[in-house]
C-alpha atoms as a PDB file:
ATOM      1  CA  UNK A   1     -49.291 -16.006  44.357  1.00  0.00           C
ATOM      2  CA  UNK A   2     -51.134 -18.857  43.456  1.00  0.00           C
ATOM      3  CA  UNK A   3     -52.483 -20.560  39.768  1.00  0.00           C
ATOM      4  CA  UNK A   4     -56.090 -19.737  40.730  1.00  0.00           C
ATOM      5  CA  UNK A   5     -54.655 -15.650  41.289  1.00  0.00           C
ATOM      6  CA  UNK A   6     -52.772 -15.390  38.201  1.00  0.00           C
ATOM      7  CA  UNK A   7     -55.728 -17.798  36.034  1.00  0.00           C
ATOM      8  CA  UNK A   8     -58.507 -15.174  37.700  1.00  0.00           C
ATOM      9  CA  UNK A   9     -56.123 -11.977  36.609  1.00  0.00           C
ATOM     10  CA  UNK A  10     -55.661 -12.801  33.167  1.00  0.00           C
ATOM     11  CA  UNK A  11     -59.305 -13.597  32.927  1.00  0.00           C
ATOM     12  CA  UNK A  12     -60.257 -10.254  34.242  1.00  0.00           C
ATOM     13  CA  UNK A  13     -57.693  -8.695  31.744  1.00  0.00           C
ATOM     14  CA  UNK A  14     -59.087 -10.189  28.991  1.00  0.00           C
ATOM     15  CA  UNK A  15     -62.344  -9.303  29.518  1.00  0.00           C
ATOM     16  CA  UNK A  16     -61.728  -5.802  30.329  1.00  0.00           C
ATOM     17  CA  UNK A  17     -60.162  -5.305  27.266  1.00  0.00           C
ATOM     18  CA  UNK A  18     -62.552  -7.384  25.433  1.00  0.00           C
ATOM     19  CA  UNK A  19     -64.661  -4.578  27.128  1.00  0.00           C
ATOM     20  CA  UNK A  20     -62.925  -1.924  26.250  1.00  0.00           C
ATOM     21  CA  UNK A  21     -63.365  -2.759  22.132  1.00  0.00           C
ATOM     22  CA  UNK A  22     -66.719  -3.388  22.420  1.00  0.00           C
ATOM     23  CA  UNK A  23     -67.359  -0.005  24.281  1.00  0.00           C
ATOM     24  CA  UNK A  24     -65.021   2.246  21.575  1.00  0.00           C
ATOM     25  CA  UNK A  25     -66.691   0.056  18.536  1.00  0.00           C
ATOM     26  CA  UNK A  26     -69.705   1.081  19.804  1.00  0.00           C
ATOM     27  CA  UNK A  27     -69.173   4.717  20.285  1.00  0.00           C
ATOM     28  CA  UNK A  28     -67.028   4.739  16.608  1.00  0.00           C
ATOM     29  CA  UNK A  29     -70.627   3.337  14.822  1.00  0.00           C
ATOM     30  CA  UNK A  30     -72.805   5.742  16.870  1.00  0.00           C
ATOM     31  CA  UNK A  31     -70.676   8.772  15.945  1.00  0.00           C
ATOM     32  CA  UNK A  32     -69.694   7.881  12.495  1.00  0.00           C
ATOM     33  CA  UNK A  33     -74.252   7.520  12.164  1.00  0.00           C
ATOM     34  CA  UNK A  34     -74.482  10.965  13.078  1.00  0.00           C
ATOM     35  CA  UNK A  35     -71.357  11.975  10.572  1.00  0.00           C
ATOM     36  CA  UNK A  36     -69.559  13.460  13.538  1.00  0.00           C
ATOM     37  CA  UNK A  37     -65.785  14.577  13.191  1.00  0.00           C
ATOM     38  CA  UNK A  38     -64.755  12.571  15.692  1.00  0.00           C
ATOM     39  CA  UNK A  39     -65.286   9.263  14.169  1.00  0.00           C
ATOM     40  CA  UNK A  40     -62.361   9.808  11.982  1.00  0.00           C
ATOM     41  CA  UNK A  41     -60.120   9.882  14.625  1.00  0.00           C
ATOM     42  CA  UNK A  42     -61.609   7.292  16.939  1.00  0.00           C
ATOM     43  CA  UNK A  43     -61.916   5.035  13.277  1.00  0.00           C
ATOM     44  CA  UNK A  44     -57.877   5.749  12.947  1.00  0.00           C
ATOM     45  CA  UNK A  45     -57.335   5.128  16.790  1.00  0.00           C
ATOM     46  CA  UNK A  46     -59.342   1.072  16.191  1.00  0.00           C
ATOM     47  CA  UNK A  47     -56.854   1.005  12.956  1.00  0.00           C
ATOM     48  CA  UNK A  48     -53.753   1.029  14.795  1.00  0.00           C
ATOM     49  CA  UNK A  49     -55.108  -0.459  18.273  1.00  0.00           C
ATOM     50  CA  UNK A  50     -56.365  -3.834  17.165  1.00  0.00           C
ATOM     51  CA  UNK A  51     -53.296  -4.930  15.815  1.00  0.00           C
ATOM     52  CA  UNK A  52     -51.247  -3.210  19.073  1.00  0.00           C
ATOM     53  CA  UNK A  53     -53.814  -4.066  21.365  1.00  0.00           C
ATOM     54  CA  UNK A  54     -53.275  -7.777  20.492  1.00  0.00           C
ATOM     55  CA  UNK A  55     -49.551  -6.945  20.246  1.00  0.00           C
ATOM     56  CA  UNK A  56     -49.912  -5.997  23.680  1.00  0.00           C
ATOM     57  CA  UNK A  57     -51.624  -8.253  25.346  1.00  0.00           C
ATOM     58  CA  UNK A  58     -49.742 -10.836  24.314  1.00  0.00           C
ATOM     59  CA  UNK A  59     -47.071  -9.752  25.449  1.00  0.00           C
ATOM     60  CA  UNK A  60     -48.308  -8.595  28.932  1.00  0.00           C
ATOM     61  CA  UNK A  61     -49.658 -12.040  29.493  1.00  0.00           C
ATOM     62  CA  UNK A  62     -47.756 -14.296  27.696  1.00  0.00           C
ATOM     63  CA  UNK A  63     -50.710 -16.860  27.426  1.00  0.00           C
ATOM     64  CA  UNK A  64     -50.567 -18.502  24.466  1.00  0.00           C
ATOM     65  CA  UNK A  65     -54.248 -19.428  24.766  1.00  0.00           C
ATOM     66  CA  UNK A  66     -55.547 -16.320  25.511  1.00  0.00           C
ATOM     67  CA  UNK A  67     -54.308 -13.872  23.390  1.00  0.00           C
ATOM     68  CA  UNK A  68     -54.890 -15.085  19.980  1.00  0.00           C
ATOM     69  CA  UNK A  69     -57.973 -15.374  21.279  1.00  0.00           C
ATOM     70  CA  UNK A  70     -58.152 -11.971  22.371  1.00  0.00           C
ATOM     71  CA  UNK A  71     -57.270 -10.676  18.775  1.00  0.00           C
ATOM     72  CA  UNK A  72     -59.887 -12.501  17.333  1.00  0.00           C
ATOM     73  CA  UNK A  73     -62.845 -11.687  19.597  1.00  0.00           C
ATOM     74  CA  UNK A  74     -61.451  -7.735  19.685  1.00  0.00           C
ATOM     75  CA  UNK A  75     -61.932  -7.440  15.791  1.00  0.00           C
ATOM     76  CA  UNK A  76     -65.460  -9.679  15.546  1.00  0.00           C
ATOM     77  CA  UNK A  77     -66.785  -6.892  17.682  1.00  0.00           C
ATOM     78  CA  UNK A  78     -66.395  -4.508  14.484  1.00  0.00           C
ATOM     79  CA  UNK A  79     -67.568  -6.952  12.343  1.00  0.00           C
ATOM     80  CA  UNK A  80     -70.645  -7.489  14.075  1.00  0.00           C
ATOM     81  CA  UNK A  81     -71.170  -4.101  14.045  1.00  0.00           C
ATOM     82  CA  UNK A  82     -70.900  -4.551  10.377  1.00  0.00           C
ATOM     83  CA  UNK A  83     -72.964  -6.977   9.628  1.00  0.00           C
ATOM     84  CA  UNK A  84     -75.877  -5.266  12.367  1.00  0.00           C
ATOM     85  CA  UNK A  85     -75.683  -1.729  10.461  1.00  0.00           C
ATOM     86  CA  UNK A  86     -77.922  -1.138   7.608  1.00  0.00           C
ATOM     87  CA  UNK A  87     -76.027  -0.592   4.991  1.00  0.00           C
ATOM     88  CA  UNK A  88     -75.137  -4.861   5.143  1.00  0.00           C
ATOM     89  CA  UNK A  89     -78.095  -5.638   3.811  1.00  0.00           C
ATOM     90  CA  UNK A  90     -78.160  -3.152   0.978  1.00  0.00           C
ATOM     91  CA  UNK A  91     -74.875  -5.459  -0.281  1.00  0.00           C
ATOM     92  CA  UNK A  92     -76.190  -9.213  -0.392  1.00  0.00           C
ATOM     93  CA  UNK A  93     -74.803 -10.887  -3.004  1.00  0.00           C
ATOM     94  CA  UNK A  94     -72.507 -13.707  -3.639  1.00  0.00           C
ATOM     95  CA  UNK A  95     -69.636 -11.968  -4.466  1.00  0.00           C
ATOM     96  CA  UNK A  96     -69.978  -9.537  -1.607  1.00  0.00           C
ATOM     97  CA  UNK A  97     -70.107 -11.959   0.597  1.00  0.00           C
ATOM     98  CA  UNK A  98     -67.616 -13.982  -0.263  1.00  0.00           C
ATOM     99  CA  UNK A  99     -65.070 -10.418  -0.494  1.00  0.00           C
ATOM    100  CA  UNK A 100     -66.471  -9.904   3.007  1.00  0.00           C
ATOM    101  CA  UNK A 101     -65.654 -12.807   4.582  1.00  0.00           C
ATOM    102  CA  UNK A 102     -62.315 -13.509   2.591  1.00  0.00           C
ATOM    103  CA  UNK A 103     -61.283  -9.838   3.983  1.00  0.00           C
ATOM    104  CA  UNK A 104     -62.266 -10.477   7.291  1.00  0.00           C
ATOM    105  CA  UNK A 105     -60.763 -14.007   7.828  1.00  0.00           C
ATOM    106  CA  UNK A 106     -57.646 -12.726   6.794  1.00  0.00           C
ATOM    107  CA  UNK A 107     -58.026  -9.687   9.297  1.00  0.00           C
ATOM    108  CA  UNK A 108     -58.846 -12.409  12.104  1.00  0.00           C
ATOM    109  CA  UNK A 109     -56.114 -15.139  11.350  1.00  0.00           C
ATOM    110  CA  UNK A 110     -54.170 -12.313  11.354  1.00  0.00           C
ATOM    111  CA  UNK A 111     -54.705 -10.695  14.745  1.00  0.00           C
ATOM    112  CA  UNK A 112     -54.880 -14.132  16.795  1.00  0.00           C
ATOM    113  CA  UNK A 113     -51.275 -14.882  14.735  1.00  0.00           C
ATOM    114  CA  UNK A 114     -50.016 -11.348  16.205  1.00  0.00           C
ATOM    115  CA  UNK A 115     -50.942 -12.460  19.657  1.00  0.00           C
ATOM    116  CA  UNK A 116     -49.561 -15.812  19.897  1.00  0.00           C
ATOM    117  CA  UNK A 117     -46.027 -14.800  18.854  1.00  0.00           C
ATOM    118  CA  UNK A 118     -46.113 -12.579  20.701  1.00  0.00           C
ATOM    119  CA  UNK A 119     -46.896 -14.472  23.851  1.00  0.00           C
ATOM    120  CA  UNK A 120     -43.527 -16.215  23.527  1.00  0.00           C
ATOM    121  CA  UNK A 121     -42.158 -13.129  24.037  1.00  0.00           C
ATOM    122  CA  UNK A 122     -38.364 -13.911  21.894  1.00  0.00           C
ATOM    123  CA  UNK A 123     -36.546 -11.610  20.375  1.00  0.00           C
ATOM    124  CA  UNK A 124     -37.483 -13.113  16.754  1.00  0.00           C
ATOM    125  CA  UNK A 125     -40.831 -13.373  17.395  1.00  0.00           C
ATOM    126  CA  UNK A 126     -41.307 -10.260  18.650  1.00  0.00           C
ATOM    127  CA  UNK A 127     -39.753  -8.471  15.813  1.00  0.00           C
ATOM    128  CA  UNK A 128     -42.432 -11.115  13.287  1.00  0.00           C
ATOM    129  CA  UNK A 129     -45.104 -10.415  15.731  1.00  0.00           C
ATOM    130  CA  UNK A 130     -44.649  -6.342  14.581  1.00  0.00           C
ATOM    131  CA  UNK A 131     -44.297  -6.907  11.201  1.00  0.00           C
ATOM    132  CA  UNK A 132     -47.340  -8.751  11.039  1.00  0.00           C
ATOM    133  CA  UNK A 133     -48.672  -5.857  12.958  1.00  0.00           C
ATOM    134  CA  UNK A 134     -48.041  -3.300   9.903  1.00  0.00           C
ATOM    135  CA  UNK A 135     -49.166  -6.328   7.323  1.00  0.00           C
ATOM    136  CA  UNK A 136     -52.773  -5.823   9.513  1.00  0.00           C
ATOM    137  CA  UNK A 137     -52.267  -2.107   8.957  1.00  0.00           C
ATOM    138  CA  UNK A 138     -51.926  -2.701   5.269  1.00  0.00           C
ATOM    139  CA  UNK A 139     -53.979  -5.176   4.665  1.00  0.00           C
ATOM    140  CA  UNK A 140     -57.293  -3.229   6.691  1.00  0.00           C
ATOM    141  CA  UNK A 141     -56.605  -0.274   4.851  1.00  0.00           C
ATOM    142  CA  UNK A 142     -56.370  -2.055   1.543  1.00  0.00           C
ATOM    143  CA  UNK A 143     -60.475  -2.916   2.158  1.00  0.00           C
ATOM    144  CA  UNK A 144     -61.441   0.341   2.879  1.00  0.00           C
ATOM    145  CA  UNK A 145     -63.457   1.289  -0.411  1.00  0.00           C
END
């Protein structure tokens, strides 16, 4: 196995699980439009999987290039989403915005920190690497208004 095989695999992984977010963002906004059931449980599935996924992939790899970055682009799919929906707009002012981006920073820094220590794949830093996973957990549900 050569660099060029293992630099072309982790590129597809990231991008199929770059992929992959996108795809269940997408269907967690279109169902949770209609008020179906099922967007609870795919809304509690992105909840625990962002931080994990990043967790993950991390790990898996162990690039420590790649999977903060991973984190980060993961979770500014749903914040996209966000900022494309129509309620948004309904909630422009100052101190929205700067909650809104405070919030989401924090989220971000958050999830590229959980996949860089966890690309080093220690011992230590595995066991900071899930704490910081719950902290996510915490700290997302701590927005939720």
């Amino acid at each position: 196995m050569n660099v060029l095989d293992i630099f072309d695999r982790k590129n597809l992984i990231l991008i199929s699980s770059l992929c992959f977010f996108a795809i269940l963002c997408i269907v967690y906004f279109h169902l949770s439009s209609k008020n179906s059931f099922y967007s609870g449980f795919i809304g509690i599935f992105l909840i625990i999987l962002y931080p994990i996924g990043a967790f993950f992939y991390g790990y898996k790899t162990g690039d420590k290039f790649r999977a903060p970055l991973f984190g980060i682009i993961s979770y500014a799919f749903l914040i996209l989403l966000i900022i494309l929906s129509g309620n948004f707009q309904d909630h422009l002012s100052q101190n929205y915005l700067l909650l809104f981006t405070g919030y989401h920073m924090t989220l971000l820094i958050c999830l590229g920190f959980i996949g860089y220590i966890a690309s080093q794949k220690e011992k230590m830093q595995m066991i900071i690497s899930g704490i910081l996973c719950i902290i996510w957990i915490l700290i997302f549900l701590s927005g939720i208004s």
